[in-house]
C-alpha atoms as a PDB file:
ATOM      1  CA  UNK A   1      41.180  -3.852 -53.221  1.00  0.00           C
ATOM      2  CA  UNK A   2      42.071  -4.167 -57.198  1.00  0.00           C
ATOM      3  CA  UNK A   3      43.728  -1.991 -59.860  1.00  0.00           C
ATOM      4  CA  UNK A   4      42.667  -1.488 -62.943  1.00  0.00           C
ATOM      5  CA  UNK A   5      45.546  -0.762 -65.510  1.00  0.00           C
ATOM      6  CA  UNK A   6      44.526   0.201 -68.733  1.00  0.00           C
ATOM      7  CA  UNK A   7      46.834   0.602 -71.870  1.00  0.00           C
ATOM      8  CA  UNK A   8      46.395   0.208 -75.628  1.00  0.00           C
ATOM      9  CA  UNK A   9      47.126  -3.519 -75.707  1.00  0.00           C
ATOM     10  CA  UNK A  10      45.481  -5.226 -72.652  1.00  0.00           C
ATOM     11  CA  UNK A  11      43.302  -4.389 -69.213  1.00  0.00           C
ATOM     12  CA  UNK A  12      44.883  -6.280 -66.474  1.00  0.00           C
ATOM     13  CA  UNK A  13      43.575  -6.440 -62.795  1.00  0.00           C
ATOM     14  CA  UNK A  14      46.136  -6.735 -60.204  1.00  0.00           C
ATOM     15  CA  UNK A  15      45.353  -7.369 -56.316  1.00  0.00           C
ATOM     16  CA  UNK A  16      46.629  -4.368 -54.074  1.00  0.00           C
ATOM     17  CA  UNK A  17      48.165  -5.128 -50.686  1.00  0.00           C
ATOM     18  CA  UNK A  18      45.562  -5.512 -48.005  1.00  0.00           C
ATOM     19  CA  UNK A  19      44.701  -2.043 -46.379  1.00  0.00           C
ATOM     20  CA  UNK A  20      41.762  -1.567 -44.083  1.00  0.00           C
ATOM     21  CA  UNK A  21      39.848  -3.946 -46.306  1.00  0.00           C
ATOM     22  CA  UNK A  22      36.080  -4.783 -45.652  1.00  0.00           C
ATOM     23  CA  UNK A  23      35.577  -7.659 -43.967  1.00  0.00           C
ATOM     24  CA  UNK A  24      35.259 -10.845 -46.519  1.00  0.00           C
ATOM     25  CA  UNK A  25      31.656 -11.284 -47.285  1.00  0.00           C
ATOM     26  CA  UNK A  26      29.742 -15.023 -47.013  1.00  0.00           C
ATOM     27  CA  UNK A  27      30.924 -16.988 -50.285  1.00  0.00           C
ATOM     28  CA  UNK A  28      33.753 -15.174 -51.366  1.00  0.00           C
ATOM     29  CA  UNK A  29      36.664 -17.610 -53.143  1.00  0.00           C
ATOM     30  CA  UNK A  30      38.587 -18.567 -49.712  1.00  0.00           C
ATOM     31  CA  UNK A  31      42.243 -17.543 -51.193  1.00  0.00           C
ATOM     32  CA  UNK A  32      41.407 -14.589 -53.575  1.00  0.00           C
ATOM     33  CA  UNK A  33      39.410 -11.770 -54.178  1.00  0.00           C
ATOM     34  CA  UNK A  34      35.976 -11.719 -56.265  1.00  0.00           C
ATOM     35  CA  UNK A  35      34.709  -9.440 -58.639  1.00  0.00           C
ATOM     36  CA  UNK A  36      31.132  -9.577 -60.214  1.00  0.00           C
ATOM     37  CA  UNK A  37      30.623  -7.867 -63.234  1.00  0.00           C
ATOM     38  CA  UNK A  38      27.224  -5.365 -64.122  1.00  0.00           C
ATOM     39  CA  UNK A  39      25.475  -6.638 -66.939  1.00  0.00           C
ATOM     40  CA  UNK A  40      26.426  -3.563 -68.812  1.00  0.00           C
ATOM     41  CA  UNK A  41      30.013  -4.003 -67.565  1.00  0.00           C
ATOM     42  CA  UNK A  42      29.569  -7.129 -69.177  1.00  0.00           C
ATOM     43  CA  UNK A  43      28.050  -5.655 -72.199  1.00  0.00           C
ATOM     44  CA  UNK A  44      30.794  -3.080 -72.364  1.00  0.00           C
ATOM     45  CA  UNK A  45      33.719  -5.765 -71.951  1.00  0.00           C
ATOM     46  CA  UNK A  46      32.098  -8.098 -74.631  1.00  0.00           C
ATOM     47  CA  UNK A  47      31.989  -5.085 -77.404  1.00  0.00           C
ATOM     48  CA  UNK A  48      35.642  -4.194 -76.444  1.00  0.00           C
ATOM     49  CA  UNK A  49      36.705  -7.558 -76.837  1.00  0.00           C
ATOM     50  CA  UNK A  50      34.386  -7.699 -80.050  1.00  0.00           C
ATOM     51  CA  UNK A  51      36.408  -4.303 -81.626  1.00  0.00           C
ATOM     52  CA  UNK A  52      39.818  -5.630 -80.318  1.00  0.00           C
ATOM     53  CA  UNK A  53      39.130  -8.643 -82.809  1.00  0.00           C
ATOM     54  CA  UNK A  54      38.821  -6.165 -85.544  1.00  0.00           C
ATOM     55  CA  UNK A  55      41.972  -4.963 -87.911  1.00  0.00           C
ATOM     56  CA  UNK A  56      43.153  -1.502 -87.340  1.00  0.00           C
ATOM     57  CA  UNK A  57      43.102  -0.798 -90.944  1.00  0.00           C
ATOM     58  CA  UNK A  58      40.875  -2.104 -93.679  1.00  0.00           C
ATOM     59  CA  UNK A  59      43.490  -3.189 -96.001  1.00  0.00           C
ATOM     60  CA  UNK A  60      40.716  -4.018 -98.466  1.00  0.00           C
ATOM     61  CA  UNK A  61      40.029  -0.283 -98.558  1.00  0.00           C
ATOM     62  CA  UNK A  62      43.676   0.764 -98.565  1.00  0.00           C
ATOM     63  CA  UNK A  63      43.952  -1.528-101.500  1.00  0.00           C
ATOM     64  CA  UNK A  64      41.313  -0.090-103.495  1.00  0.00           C
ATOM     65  CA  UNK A  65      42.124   3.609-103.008  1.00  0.00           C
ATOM     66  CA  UNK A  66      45.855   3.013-103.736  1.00  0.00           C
ATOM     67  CA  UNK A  67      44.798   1.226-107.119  1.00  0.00           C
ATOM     68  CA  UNK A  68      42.802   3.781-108.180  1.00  0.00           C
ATOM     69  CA  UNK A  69      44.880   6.687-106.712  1.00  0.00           C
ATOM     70  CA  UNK A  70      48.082   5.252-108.894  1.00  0.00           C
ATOM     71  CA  UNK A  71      45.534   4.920-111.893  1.00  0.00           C
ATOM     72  CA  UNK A  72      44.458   8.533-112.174  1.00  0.00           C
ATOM     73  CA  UNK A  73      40.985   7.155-111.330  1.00  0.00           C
ATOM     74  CA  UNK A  74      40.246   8.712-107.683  1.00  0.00           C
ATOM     75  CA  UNK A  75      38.532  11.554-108.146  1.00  0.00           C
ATOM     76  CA  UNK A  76      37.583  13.908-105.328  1.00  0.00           C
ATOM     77  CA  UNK A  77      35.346  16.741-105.639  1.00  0.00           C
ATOM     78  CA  UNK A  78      36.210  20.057-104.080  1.00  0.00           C
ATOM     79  CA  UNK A  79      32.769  21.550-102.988  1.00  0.00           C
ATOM     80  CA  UNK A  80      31.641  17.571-101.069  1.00  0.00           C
ATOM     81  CA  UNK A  81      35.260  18.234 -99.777  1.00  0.00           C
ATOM     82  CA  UNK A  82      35.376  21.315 -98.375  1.00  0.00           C
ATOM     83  CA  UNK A  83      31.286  20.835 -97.259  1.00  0.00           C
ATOM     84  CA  UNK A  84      32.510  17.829 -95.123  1.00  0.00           C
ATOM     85  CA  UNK A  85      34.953  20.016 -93.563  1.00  0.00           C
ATOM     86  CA  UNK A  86      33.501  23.160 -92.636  1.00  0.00           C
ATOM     87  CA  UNK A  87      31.374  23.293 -89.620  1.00  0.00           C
ATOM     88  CA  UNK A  88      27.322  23.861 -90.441  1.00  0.00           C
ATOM     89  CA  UNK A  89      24.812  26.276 -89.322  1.00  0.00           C
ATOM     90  CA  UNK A  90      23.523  23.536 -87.215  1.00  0.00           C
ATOM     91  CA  UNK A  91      26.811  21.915 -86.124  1.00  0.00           C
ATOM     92  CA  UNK A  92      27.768  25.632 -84.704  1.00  0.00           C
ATOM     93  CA  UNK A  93      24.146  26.085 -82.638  1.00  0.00           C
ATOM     94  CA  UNK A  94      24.938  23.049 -80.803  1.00  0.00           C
ATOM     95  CA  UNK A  95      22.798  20.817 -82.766  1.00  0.00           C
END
């Protein structure tokens, strides 16, 4: 039997002492434990690992807004503001 441990920085999978375990199957690794992967577990693991990759922040962004924040330049507008952040006729019928 494995654990799965999950935290923000890694996935590791630990073996658990043996405890009414199934019977090995035919092929199985003769010291260790197997584990065969769905292809959308596989899918799933490679777009994690793909995200992972990515910075947390785009600093490019951050950049960009700071310069033009400390310019005077960033201008938001009230009304696309305040649109974004009140719920919508459709967003409240379960749209």
């Amino acid at each position: 039997m494995l654990r799965i441990h999950t935290d923000t920085a890694t996935q590791r999978i630990t073996a658990l002492p043996p405890t009414n375990r199934a019977p090995r199957r035919a092929g199985a690794a003769a010291g260790g434990d197997t584990l065969d992967l769905s292809p959308t577990a596989r899918l799933f693991l490679s777009a994690r690992q793909t995200l992972s990759a990515l910075p947390a922040v785009r600093s490019d962004r951050v950049n960009d807004l700071q310069g033009l924040v400390s310019t005077g330049r960033y201008k938001v507008d009230g009304e696309t503001c305040a649109a974004a952040m009140l719920p919508t006729e459709e967003s409240e019928a379960g749209a």
